[in-house]
N, C-alpha and C. Protein backbone atom coordinates (compact mmCIF):
# COMPACT_ATOMS: atom_id res chain seq x y z
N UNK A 1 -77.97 47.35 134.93
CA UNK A 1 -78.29 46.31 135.89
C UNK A 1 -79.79 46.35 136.15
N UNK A 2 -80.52 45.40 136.49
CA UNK A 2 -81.77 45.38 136.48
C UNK A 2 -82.19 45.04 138.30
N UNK A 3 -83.42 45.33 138.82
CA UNK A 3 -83.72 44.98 139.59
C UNK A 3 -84.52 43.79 140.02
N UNK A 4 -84.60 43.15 141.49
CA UNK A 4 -85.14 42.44 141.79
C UNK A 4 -86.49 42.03 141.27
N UNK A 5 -87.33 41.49 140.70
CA UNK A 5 -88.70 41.71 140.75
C UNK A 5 -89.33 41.71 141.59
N UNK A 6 -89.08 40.89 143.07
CA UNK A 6 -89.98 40.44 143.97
C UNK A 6 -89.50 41.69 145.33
N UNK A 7 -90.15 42.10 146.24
CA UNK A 7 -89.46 43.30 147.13
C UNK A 7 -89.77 44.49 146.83
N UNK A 8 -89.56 45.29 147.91
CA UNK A 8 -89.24 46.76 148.02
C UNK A 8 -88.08 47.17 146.94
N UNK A 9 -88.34 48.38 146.37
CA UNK A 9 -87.27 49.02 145.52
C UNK A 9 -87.74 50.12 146.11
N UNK A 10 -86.75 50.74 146.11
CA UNK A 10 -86.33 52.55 146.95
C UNK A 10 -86.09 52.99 145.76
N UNK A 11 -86.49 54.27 145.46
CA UNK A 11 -86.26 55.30 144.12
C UNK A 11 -85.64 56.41 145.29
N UNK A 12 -84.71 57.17 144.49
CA UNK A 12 -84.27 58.35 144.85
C UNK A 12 -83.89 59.19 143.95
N UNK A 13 -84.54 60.97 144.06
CA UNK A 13 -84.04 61.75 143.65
C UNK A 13 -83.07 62.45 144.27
N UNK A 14 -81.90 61.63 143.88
CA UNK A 14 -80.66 62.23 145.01
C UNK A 14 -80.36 63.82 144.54
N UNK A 15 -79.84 64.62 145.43
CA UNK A 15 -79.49 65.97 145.56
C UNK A 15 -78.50 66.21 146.83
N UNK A 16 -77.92 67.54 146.38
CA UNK A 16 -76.74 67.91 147.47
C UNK A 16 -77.16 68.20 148.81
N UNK A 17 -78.47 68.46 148.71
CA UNK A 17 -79.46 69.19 149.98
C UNK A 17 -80.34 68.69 150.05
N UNK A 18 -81.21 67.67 149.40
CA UNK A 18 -82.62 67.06 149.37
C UNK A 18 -82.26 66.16 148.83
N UNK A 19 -83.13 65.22 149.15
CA UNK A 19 -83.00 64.05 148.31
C UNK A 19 -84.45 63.19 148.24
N UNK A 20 -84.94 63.18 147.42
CA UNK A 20 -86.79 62.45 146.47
C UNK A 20 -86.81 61.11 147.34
N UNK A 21 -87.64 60.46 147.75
CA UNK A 21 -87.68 59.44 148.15
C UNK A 21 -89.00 58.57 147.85
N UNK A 22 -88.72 57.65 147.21
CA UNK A 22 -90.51 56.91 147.05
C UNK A 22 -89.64 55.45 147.49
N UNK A 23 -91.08 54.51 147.46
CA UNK A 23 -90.57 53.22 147.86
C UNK A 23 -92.01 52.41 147.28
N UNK A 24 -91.68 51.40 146.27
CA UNK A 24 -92.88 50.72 146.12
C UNK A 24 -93.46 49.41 147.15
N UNK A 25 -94.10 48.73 146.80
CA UNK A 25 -94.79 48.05 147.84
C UNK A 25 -94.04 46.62 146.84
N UNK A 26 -94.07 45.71 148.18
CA UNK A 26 -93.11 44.22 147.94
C UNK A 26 -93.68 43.56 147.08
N UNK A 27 -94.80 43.84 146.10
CA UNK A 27 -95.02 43.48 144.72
C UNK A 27 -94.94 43.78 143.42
N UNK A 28 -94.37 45.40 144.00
CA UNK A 28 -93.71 45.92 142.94
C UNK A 28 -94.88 46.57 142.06
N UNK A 29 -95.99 46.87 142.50
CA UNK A 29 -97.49 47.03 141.62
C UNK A 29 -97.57 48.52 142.07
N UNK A 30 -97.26 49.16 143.17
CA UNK A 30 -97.36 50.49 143.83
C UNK A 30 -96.38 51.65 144.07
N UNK A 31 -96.06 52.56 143.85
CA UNK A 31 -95.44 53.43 144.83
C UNK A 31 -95.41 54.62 145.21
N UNK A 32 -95.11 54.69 146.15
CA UNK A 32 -95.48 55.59 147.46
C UNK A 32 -94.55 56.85 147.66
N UNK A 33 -94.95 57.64 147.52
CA UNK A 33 -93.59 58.90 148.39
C UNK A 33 -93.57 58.82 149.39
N UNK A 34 -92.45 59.19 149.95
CA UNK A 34 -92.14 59.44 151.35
C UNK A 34 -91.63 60.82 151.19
N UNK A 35 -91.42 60.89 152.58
CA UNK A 35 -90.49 62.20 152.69
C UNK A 35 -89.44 62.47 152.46
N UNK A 36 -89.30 63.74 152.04
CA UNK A 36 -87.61 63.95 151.71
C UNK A 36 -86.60 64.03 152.80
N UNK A 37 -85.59 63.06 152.34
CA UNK A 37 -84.28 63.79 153.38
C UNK A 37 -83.57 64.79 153.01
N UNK A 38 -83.25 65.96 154.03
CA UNK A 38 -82.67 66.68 154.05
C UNK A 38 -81.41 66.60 154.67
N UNK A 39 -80.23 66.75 153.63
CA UNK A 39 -79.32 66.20 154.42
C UNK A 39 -77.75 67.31 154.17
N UNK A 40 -76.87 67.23 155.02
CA UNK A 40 -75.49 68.10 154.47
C UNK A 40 -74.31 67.54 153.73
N UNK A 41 -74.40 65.95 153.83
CA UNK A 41 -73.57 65.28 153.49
C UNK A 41 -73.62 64.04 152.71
N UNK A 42 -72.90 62.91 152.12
CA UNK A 42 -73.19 61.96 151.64
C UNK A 42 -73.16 61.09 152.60
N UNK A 43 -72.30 61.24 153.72
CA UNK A 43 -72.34 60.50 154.81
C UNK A 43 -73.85 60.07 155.97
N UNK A 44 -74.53 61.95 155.94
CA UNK A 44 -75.70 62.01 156.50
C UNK A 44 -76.85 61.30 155.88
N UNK A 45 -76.67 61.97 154.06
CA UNK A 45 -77.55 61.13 153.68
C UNK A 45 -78.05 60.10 153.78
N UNK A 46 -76.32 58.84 153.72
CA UNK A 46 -76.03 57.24 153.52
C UNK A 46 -77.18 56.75 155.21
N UNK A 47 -76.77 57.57 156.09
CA UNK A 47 -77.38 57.26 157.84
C UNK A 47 -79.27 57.12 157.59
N UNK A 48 -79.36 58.51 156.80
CA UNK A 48 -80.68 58.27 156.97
C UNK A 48 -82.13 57.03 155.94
N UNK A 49 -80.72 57.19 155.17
CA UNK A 49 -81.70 55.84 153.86
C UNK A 49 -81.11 54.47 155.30
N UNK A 50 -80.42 54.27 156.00
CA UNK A 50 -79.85 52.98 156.82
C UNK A 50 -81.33 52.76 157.42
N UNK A 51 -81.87 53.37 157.79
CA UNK A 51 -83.22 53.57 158.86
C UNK A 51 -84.24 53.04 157.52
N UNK A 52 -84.24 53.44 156.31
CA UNK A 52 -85.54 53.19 155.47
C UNK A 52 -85.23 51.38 154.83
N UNK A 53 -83.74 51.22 154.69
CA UNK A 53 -83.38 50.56 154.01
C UNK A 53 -83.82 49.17 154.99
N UNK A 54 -83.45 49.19 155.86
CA UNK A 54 -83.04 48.59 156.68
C UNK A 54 -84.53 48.16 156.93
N UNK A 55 -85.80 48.76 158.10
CA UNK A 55 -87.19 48.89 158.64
C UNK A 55 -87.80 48.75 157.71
N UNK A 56 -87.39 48.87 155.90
CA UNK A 56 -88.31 48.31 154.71
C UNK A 56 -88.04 47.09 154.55
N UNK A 57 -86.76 46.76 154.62
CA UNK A 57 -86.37 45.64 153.62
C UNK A 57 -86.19 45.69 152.11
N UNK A 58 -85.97 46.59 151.81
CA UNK A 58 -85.48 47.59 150.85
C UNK A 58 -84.36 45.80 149.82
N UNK A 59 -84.78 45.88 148.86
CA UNK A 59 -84.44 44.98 147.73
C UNK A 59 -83.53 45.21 146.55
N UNK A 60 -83.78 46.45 146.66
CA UNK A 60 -83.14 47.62 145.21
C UNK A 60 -83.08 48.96 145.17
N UNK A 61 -82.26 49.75 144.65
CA UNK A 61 -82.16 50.71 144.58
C UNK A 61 -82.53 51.31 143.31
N UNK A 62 -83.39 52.10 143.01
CA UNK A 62 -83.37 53.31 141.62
C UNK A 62 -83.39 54.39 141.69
N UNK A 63 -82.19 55.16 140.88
CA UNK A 63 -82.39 56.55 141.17
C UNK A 63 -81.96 57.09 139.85
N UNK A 64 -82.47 58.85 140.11
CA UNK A 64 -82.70 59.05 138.93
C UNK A 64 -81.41 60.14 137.70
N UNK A 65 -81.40 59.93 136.95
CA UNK A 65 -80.19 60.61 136.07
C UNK A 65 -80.50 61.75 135.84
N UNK A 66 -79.86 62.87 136.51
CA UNK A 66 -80.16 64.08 135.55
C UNK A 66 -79.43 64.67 134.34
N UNK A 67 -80.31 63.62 133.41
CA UNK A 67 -79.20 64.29 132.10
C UNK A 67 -80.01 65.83 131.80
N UNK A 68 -78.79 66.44 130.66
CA UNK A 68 -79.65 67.72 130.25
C UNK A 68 -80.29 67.45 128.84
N UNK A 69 -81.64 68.35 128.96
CA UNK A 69 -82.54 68.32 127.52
C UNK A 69 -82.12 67.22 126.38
N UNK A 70 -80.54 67.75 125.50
CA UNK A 70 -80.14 67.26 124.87
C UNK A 70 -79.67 65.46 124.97
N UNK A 71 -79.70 65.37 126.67
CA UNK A 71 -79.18 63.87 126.80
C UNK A 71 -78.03 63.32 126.98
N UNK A 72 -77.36 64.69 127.06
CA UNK A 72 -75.87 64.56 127.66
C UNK A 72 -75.90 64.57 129.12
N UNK A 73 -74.64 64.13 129.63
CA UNK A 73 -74.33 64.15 131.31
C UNK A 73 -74.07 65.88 131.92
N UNK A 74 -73.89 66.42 132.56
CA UNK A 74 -74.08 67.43 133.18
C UNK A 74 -73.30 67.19 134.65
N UNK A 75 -73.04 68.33 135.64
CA UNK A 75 -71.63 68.40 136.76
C UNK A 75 -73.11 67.52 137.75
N UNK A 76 -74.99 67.62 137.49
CA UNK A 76 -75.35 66.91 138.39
C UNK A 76 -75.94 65.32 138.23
N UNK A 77 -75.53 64.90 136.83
CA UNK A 77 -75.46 63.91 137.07
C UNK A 77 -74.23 62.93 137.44
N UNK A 78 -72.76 63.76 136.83
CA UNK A 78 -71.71 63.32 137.67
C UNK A 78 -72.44 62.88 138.94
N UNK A 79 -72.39 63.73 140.11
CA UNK A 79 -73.08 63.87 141.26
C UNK A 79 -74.08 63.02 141.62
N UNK A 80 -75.04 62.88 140.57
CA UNK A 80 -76.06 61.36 141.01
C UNK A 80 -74.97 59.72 140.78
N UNK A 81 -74.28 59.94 140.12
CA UNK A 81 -73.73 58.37 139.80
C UNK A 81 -72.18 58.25 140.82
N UNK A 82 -71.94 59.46 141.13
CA UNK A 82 -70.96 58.98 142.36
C UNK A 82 -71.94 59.11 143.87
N UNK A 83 -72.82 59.71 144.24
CA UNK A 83 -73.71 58.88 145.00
C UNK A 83 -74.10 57.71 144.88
N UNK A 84 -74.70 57.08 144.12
CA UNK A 84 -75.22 56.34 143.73
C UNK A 84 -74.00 54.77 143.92
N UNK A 85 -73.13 55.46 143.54
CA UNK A 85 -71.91 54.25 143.71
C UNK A 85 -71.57 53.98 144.71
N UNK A 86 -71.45 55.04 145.50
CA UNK A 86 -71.65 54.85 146.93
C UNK A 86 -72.34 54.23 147.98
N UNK A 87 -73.40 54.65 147.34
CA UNK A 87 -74.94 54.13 147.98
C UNK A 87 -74.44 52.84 147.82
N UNK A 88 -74.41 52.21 146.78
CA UNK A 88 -74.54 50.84 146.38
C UNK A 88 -73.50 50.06 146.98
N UNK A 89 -72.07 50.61 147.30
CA UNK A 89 -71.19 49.97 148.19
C UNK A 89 -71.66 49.85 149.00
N UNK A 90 -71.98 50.84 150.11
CA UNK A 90 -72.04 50.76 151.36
C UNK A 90 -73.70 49.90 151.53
N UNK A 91 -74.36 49.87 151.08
CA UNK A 91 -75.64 48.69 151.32
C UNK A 91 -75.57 47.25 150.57
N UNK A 92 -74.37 47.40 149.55
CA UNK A 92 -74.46 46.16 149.01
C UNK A 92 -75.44 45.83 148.43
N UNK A 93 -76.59 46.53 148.00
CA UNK A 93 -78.02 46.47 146.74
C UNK A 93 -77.46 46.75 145.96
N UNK A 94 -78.35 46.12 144.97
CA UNK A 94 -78.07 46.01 143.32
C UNK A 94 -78.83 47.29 143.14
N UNK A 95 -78.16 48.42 142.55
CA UNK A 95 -78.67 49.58 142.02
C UNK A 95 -78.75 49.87 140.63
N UNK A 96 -79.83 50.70 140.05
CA UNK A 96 -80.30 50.93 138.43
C UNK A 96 -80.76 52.25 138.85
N UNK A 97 -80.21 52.95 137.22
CA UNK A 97 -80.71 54.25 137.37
C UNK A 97 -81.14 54.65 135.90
N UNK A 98 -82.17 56.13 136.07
CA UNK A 98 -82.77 55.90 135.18
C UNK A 98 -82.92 57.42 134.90
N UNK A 99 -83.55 57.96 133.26
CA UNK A 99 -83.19 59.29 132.37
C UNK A 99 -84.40 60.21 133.39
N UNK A 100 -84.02 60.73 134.10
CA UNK A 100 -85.28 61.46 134.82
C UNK A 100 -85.39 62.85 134.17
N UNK A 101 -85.61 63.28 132.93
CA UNK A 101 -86.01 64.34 132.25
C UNK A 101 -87.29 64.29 132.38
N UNK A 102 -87.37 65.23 132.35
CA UNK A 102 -88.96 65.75 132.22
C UNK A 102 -89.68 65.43 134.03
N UNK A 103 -88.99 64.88 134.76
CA UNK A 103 -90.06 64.13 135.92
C UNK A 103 -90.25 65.43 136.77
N UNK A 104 -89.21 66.69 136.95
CA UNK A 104 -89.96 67.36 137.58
C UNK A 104 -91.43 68.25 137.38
N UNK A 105 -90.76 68.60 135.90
CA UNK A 105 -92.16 69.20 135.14
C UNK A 105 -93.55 68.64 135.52
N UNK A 106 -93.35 66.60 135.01
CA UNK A 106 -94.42 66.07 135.62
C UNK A 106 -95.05 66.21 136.98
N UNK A 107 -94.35 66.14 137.65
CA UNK A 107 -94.36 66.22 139.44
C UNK A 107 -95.48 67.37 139.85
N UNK A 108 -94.67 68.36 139.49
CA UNK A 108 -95.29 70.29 139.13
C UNK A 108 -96.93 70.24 138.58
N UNK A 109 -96.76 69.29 137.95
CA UNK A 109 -98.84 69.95 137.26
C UNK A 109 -99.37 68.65 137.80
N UNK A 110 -98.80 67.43 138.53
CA UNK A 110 -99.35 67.15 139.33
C UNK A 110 -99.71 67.42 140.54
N UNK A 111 -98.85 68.00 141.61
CA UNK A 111 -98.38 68.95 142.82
C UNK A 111 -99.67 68.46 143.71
N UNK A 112 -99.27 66.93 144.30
CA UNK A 112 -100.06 66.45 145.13
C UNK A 112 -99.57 67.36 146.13
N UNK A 113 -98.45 67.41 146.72
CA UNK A 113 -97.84 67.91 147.84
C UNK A 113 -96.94 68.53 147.88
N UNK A 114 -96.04 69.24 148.84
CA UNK A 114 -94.85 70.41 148.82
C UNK A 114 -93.63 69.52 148.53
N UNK A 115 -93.57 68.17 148.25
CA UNK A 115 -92.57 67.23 148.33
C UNK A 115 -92.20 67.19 146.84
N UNK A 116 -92.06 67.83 145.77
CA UNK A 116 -91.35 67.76 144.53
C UNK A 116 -90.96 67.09 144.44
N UNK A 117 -89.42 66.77 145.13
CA UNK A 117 -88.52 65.93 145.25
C UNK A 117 -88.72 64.08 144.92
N UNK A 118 -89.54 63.87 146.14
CA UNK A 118 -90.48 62.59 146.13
C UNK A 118 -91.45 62.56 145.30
N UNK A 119 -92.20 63.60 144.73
CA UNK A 119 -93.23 63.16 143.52
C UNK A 119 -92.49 62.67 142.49
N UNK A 120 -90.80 63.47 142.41
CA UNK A 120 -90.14 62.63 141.27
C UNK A 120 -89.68 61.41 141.31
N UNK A 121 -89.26 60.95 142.38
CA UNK A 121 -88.70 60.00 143.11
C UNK A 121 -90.12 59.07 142.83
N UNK A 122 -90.90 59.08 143.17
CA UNK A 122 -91.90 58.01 142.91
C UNK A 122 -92.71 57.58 141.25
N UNK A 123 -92.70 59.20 140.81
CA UNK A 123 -92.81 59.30 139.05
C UNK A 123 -91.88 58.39 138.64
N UNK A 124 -90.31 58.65 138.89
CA UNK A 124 -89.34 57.56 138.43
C UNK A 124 -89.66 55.78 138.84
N UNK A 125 -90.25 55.74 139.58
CA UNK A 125 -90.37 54.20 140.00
C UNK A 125 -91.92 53.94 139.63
N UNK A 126 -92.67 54.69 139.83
CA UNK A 126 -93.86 54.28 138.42
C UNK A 126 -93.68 53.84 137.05
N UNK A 127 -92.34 54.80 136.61
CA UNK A 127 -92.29 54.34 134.91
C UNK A 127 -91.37 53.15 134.82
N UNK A 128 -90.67 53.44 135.88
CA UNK A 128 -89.82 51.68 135.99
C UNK A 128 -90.40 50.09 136.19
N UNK A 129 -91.86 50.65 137.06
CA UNK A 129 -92.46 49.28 137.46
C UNK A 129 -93.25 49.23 136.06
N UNK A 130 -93.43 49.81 135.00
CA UNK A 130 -94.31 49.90 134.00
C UNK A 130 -93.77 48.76 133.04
């Protein structure tokens, strides 16, 4: 599924305990990290993207796949695509997700900030707006 062109798109590096957060700008030319949520649940999680989703105007969703090396699925990308399905029910956005290998590595020898998470989260929505 593809995203909006015009709008906010939210990237997420979803996780069981953290979760990456970037958000580009409503032309789709920028994006930004935010902070990570830290969360215990899918439920907690779903509450705290309601506040970003919602106060952005949030257009789309992308988040990222953790396949392994080889390119197979793995028990955490199960885990990203039943979030993710979730996510997408309960906001009703059109969601796309995408091969996030390699993005932490990238993130790491970039290491603007202690936010990993979101450097990937925004790495992923850089190579998407590309």
């Amino acid at each position: 599924m593809s995203l909006p062109n015009k709008g906010k798109i939210l990237s997420l590096d979803l996780g069981t305990k953290r979760t990456g957060v970037a958000l580009s700008d409503p032309s789709q030319r920028v994006a930004f990290p935010r902070d990570e949520i830290e969360h215990d649940s899918l439920e907690s999680l779903i509450e705290s993207l309601s506040v970003i989703i919602e106060s952005e105007k949030v257009v789309g969703i992308l988040v990222g796949l953790p396949l392994t090396l080889s390119g197979t699925e793995s028990e955490q990308t199960r885990i990203a695509k039943e979030y993710s399905g979730k996510i997408s029910e309960h906001f009703n956005l059109p969601i796309d997700s995408m091969d996030e290998r390699f993005t932490t590595q990238e993130a790491l020898k970039k290491m603007q900030s202690k936010t990993v998470d979101s450097d990937v989260a925004q790495i992923l929505l850089v190579h998407y707006l590309c």
